[in-house]
C-alpha atoms as a PDB file:
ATOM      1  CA  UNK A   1     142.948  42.986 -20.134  1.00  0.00           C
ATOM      2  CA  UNK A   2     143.559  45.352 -22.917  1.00  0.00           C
ATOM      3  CA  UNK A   3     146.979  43.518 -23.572  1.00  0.00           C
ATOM      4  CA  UNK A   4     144.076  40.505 -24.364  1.00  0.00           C
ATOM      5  CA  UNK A   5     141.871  42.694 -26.400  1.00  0.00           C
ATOM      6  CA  UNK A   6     145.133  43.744 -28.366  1.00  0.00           C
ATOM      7  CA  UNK A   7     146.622  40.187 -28.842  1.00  0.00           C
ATOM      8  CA  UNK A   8     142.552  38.697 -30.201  1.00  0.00           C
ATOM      9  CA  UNK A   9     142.239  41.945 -32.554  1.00  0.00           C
ATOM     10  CA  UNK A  10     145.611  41.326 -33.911  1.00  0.00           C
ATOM     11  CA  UNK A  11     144.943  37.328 -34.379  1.00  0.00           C
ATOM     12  CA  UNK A  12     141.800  37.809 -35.470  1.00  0.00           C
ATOM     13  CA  UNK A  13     143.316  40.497 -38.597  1.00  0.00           C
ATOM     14  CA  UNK A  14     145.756  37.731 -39.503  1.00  0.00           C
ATOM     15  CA  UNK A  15     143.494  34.973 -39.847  1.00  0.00           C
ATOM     16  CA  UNK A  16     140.970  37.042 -41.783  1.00  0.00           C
ATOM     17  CA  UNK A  17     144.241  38.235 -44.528  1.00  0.00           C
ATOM     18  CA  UNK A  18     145.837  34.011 -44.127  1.00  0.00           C
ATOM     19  CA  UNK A  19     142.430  32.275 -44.353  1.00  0.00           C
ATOM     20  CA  UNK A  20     141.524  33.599 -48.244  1.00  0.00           C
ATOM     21  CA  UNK A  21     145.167  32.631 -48.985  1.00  0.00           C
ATOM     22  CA  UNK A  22     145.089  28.941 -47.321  1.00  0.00           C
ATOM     23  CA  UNK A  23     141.505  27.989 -49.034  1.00  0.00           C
ATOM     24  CA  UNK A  24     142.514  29.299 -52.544  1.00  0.00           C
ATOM     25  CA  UNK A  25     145.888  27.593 -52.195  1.00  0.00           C
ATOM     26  CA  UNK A  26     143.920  23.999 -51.438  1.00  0.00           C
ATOM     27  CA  UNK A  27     141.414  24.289 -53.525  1.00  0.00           C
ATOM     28  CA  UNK A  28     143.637  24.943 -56.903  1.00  0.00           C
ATOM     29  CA  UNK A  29     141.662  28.082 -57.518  1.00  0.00           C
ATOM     30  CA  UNK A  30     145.027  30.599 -56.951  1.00  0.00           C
ATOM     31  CA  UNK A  31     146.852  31.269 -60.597  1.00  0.00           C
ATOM     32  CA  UNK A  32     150.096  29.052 -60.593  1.00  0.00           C
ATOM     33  CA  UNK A  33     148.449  26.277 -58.332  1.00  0.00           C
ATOM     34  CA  UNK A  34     146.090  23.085 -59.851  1.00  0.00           C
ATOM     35  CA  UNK A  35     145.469  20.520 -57.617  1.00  0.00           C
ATOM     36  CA  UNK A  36     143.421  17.347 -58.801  1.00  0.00           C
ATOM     37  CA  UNK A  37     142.573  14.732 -56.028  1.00  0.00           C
ATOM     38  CA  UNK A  38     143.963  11.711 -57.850  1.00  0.00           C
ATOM     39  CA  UNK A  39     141.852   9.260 -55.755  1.00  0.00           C
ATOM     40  CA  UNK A  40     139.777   9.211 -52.268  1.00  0.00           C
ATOM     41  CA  UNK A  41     138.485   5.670 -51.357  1.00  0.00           C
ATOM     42  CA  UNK A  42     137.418   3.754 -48.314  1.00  0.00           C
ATOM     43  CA  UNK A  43     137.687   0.329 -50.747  1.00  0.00           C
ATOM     44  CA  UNK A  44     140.652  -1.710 -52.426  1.00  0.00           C
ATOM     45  CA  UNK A  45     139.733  -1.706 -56.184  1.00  0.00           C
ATOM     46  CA  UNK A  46     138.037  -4.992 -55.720  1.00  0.00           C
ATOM     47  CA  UNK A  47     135.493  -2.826 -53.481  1.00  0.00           C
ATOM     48  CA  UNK A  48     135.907  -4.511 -50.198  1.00  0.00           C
ATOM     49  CA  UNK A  49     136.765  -2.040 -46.922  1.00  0.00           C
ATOM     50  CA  UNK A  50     139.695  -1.762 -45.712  1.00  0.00           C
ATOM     51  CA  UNK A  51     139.821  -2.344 -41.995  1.00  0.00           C
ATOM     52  CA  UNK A  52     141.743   0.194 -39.514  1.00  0.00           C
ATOM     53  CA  UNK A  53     144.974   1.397 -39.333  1.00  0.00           C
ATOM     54  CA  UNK A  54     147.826  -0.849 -37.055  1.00  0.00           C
ATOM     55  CA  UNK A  55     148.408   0.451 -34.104  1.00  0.00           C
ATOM     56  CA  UNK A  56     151.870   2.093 -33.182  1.00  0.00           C
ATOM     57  CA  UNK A  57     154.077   4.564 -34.843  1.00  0.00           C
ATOM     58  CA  UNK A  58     153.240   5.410 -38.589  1.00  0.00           C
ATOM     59  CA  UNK A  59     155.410   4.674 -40.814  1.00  0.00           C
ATOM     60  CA  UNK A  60     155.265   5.911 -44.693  1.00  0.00           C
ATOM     61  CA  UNK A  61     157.081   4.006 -47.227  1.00  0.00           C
ATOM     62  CA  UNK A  62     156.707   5.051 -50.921  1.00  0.00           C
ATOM     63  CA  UNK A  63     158.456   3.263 -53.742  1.00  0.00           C
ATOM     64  CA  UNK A  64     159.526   3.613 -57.372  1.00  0.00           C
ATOM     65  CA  UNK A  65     158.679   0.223 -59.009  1.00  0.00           C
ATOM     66  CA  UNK A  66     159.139  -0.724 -62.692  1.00  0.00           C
ATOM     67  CA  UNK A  67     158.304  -3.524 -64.342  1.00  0.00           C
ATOM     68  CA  UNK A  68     160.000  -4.554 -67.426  1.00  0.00           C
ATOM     69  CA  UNK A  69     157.512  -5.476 -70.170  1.00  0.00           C
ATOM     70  CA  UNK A  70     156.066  -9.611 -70.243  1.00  0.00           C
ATOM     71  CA  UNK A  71     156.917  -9.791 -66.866  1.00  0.00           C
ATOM     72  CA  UNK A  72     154.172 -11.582 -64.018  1.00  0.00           C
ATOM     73  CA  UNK A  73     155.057 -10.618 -60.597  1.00  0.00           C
ATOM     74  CA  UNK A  74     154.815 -13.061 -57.662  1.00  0.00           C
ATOM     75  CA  UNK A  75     151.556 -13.427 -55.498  1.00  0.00           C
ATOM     76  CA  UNK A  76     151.579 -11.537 -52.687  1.00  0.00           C
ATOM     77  CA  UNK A  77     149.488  -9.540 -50.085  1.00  0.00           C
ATOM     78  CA  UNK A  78     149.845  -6.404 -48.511  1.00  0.00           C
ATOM     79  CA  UNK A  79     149.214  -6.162 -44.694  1.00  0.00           C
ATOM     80  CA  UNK A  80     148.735  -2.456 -44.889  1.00  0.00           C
ATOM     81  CA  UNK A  81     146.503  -0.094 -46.937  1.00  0.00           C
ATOM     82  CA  UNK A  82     148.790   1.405 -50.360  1.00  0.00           C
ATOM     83  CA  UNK A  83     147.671   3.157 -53.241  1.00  0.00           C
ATOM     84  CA  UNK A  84     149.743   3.105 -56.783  1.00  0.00           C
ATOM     85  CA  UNK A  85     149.770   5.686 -59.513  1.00  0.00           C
ATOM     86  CA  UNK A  86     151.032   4.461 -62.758  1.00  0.00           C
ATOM     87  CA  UNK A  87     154.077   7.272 -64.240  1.00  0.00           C
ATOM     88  CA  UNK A  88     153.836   5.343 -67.457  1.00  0.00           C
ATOM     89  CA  UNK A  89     152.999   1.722 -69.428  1.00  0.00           C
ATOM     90  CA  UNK A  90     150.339  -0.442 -68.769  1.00  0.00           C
ATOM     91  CA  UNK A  91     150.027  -3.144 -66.293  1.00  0.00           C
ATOM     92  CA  UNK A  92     147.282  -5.781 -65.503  1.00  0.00           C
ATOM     93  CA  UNK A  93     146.024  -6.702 -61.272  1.00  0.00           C
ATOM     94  CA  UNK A  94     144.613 -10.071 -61.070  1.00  0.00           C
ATOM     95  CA  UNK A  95     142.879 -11.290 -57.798  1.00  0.00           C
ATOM     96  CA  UNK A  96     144.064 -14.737 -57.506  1.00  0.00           C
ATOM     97  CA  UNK A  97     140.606 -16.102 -55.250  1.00  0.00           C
ATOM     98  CA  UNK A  98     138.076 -14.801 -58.237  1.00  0.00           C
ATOM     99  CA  UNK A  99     140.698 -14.411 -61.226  1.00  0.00           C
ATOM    100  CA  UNK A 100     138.906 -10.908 -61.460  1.00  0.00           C
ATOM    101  CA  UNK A 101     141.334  -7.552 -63.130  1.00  0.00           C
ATOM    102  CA  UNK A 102     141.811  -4.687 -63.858  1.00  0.00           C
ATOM    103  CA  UNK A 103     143.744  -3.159 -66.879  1.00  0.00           C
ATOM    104  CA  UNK A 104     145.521   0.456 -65.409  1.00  0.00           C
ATOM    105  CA  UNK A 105     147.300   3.285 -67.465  1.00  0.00           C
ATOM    106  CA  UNK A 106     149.473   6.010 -67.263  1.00  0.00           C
ATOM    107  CA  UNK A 107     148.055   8.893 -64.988  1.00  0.00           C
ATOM    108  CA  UNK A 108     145.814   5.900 -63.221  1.00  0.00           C
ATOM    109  CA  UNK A 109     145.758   5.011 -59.665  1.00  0.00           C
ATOM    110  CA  UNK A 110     144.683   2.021 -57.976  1.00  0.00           C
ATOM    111  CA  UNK A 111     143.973   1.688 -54.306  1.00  0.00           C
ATOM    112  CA  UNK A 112     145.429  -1.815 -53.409  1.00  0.00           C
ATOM    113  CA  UNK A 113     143.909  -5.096 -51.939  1.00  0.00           C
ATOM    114  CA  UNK A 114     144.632  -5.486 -47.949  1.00  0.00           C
ATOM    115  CA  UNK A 115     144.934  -9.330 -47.201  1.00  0.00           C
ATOM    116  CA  UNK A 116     144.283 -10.471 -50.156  1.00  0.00           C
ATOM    117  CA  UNK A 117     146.255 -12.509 -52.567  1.00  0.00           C
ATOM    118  CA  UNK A 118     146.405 -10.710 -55.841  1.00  0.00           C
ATOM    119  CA  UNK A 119     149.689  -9.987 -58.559  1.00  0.00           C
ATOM    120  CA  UNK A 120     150.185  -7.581 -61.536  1.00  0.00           C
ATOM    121  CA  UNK A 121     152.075  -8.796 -64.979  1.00  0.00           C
ATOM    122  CA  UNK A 122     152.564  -6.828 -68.333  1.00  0.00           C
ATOM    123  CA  UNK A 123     152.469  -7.240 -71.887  1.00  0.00           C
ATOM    124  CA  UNK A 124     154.568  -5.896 -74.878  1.00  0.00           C
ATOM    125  CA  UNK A 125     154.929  -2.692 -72.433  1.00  0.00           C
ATOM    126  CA  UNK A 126     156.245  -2.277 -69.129  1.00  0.00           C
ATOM    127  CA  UNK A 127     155.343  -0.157 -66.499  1.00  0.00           C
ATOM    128  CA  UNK A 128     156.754   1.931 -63.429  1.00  0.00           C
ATOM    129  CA  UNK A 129     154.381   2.708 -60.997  1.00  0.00           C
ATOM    130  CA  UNK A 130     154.959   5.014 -57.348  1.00  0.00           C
ATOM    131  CA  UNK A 131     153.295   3.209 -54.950  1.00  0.00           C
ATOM    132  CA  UNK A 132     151.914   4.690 -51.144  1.00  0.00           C
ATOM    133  CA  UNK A 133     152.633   2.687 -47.974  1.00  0.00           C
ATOM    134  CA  UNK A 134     150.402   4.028 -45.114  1.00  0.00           C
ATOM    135  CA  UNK A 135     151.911   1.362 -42.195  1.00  0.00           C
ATOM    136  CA  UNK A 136     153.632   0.462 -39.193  1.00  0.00           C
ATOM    137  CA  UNK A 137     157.516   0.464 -38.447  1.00  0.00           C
ATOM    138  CA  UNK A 138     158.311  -3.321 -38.356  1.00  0.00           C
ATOM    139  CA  UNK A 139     155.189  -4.266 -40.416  1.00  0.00           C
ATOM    140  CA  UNK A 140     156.456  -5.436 -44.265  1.00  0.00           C
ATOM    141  CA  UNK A 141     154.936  -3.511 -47.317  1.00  0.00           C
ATOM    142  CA  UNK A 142     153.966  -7.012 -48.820  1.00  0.00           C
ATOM    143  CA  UNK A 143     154.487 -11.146 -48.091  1.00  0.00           C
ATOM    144  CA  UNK A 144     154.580 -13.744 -50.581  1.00  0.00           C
ATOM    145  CA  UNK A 145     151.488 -15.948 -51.270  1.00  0.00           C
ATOM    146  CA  UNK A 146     151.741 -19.422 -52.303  1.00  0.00           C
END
């Protein structure tokens, strides 16, 4: 019993000196540390919900991607939810079933379209982008669209 009390007194000392630590440390208040949340969404940028997660093993993928400038990428679709953060340039989404877009720019992010047929071209700039695959092993990051 007083090997218990011992053992809670001690944990309970630590978490009281960690805790202050931890919650400065996420919340970008501690000198040295900034953290801004870069995007948070429930939506593709086209506003519909995405759906759940597959089922399996995770599998994170994320990419490098750059675009050289006057350059239209292929249709395609993306099975699995994926976010993209432009490093630098400028680079246009189109949604092929409305023809609706959206212009992004360096230090944007846009939360991808799940199942839906959409591409991305440049102008007189290119762009490189880092883009977020939350998915399943054996599940492809995109598939061509016709």
């Amino acid at each position: 019993m007083r090997l218990t009390t011992q053992f809670l007194s001690i944990f309970t000392s630590v978490a009281f000196l960690i805790t202050p630590v931890f919650t400065l440390a996420q919340s970008g208040e501690n000198t040295g540390i900034k953290v801004e949340k870069l995007i948070q969404t429930e939506k593709s940028w086209d506003g519909v919900l995405y759906k759940e997660y597959p089922k399996g093993t995770p599998e994170l993928s994320v990419l490098k991607i750059t675009v050289a400038p006057n350059t239209k990428l292929a249709w395609h679709e993306h099975p699995i939810p994926n976010a993209a953060y432009v490093l630098d340039g400028v680079l246009t989404v189109e949604k092929k079933a409305s023809g609706e877009k959206r212009l992004l720019k360096a230090g944007e992010v846009l939360s991808e379209m799940v199942d839906s047929a959409h591409r991305g071209y440049t102008g007189k700039e290119g762009v490189t982008l880092v883009v977020f695959y939350a998915g399943q092993k054996g599940i492809p990051l995109s598939k061509a669209v016709e």
